[in-house]
N, C-alpha and C. Protein backbone atom coordinates (compact mmCIF):
# COMPACT_ATOMS: atom_id res chain seq x y z
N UNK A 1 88.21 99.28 80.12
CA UNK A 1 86.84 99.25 80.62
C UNK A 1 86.88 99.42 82.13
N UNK A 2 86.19 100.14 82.73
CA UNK A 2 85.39 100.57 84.21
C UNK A 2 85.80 99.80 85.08
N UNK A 3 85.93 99.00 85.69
CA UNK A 3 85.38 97.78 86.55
C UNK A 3 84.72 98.24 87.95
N UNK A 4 85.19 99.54 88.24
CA UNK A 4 84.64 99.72 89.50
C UNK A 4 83.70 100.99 89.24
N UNK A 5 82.17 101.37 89.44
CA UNK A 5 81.18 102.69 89.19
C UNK A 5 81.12 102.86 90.56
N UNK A 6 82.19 104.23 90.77
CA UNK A 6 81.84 105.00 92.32
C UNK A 6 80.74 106.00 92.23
N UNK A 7 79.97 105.92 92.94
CA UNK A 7 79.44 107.19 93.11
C UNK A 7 79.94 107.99 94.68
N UNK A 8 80.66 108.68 93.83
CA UNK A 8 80.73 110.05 95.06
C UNK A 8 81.83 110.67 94.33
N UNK A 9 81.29 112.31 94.76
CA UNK A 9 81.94 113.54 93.77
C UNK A 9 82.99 114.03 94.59
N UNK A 10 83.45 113.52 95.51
CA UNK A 10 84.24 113.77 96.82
C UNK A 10 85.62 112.75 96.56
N UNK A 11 85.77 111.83 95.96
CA UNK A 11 87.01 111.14 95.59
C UNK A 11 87.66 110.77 94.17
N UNK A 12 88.72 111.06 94.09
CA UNK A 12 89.24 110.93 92.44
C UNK A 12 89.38 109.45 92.68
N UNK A 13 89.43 109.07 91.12
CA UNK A 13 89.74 107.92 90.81
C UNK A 13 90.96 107.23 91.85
N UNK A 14 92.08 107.69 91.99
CA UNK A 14 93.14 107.77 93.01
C UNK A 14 92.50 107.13 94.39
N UNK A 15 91.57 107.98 94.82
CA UNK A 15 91.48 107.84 96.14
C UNK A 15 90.44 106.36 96.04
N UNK A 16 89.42 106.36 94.55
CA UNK A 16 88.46 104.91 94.96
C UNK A 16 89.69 103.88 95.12
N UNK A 17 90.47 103.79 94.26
CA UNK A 17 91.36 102.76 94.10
C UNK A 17 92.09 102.57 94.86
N UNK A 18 92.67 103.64 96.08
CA UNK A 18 92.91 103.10 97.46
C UNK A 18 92.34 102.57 98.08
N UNK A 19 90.80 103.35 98.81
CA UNK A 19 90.00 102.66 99.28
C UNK A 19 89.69 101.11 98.95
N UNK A 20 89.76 100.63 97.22
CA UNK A 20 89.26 99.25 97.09
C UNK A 20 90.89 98.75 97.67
N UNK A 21 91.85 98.90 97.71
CA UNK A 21 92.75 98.00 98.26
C UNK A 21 92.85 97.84 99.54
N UNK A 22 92.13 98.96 100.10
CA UNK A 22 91.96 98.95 102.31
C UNK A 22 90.44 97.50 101.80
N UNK A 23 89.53 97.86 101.02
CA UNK A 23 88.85 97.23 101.14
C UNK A 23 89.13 95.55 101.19
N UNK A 24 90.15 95.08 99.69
CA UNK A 24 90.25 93.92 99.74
C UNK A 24 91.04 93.74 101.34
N UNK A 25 92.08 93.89 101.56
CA UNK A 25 92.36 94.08 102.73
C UNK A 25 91.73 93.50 104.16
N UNK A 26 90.77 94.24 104.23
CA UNK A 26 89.58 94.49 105.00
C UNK A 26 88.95 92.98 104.99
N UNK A 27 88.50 92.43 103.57
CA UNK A 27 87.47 91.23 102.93
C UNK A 27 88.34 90.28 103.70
N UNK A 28 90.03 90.35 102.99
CA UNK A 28 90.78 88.94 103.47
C UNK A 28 90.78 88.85 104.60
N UNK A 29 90.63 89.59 105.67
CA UNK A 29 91.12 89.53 107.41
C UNK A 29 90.02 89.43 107.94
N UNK A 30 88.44 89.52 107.27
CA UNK A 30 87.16 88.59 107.98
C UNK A 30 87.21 87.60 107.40
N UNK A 31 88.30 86.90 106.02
CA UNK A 31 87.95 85.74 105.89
C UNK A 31 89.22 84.80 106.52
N UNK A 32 89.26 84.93 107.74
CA UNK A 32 91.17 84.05 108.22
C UNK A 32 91.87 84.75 107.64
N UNK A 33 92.14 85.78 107.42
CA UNK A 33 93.59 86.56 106.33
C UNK A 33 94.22 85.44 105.22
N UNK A 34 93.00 84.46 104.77
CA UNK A 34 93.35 83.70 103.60
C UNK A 34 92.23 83.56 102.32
N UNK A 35 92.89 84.31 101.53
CA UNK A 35 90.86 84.09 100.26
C UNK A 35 92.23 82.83 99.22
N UNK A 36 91.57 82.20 98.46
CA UNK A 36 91.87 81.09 97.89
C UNK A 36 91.08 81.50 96.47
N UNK A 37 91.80 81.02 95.59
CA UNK A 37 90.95 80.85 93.75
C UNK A 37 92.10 80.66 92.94
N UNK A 38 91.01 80.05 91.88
CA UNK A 38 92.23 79.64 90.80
C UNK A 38 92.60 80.50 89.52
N UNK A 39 93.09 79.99 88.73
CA UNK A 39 93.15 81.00 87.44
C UNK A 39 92.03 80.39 86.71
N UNK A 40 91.25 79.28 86.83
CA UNK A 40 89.64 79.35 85.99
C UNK A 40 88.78 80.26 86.51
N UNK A 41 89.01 80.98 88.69
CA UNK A 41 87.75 81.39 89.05
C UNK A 41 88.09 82.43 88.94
N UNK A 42 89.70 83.16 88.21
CA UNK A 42 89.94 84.67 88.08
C UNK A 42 89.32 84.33 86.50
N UNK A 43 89.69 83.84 85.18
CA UNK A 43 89.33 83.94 84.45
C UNK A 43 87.01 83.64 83.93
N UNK A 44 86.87 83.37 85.28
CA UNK A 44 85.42 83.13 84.80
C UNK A 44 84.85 85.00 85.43
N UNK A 45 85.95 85.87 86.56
CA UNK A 45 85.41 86.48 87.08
C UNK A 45 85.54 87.56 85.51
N UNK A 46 86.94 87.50 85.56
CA UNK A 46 87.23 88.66 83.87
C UNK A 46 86.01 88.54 83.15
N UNK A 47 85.92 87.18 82.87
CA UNK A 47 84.77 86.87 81.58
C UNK A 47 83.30 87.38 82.03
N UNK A 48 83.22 87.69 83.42
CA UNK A 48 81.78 88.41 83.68
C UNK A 48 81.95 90.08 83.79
N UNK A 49 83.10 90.30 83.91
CA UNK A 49 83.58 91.61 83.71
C UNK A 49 82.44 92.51 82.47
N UNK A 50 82.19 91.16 81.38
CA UNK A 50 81.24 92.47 80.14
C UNK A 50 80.84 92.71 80.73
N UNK A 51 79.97 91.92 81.32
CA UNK A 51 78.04 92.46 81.44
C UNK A 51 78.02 92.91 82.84
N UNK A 52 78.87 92.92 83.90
CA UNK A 52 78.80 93.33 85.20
C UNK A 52 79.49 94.07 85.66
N UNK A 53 79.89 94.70 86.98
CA UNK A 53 80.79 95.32 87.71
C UNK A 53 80.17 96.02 89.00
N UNK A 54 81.57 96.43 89.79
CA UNK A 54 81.31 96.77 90.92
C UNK A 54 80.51 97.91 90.76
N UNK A 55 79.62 98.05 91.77
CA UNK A 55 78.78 99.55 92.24
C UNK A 55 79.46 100.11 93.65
N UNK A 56 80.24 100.98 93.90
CA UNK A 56 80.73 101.38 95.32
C UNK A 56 79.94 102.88 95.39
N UNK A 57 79.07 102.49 96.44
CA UNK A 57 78.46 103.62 96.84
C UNK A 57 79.37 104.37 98.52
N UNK A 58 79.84 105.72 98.09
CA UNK A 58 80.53 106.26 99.38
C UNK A 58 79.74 107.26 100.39
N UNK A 59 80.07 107.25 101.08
CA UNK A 59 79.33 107.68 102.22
C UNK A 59 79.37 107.90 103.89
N UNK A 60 78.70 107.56 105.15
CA UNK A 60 79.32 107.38 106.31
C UNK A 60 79.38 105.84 106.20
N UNK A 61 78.90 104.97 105.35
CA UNK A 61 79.50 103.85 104.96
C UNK A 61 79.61 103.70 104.07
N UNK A 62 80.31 102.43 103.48
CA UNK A 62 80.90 102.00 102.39
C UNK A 62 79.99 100.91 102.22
N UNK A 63 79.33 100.91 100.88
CA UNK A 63 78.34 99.38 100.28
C UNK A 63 78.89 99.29 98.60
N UNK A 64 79.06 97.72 98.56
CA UNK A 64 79.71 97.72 97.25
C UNK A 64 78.83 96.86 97.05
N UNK A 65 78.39 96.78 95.14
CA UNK A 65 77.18 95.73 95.03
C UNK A 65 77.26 95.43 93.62
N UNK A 66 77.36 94.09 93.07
CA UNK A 66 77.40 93.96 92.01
C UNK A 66 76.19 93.99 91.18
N UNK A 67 76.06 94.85 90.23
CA UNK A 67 75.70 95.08 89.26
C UNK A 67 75.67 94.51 87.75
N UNK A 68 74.63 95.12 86.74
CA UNK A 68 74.59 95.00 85.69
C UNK A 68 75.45 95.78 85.16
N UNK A 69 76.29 95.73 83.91
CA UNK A 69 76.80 97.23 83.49
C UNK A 69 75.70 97.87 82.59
N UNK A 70 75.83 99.22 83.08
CA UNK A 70 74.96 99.67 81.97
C UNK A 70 75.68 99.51 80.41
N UNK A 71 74.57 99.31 79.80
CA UNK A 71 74.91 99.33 77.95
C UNK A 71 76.04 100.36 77.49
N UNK A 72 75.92 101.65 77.73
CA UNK A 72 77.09 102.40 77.37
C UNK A 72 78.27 101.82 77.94
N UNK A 73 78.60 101.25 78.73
CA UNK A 73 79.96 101.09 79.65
C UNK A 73 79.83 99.17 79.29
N UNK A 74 79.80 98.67 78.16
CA UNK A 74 79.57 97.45 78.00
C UNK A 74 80.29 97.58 76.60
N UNK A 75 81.74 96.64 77.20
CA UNK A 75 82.72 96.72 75.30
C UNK A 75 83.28 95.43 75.87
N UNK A 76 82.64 94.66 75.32
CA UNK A 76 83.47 93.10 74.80
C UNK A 76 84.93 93.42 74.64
N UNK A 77 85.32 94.01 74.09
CA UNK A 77 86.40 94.19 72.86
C UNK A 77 87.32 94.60 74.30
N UNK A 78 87.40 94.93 75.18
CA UNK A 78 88.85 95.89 75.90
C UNK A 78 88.13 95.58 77.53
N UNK A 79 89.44 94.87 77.88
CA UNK A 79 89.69 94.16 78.93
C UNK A 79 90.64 94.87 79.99
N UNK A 80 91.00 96.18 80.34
CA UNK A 80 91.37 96.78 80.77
C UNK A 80 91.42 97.43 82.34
């Protein structure tokens, strides 16, 4: 299943999935270069994984926004 819906026709899958690792990157070093969680607040994030996911819109900036998933892109079943 999805987890991340890019829109832009300008980067392969390859390149979003760099970008999200400059991004986390990026997140940890405005937060003290320390983010903290447990394995309940990774497993409560998986478990919202059905019904949600990232929106990364590309552009002359970068906005990421969590979302609903749409119904087609919504499978209980595969955690992937």
């Amino acid at each position: 299943m999805k987890k991340i819906l890019s829109f832009s026709d300008d980067l392969s899958q390859d390149e979003v999935e760099h970008l999200t690792t400059l991004l986390i990157y990026h997140l940890v070093e405005q937060c003290g270069g320390r983010v903290q969680f447990t394995t309940q607040d990774a497993s409560n994030t998986l478990s919202g994984l059905e019904t949600k996911m990232v929106h990364m819109q590309i552009g002359k900036n970068i906005t990421l926004r969590i979302v609903t998933r749409p119904p087609e892109l919504q499978d209980s079943t595969a955690h992937s």
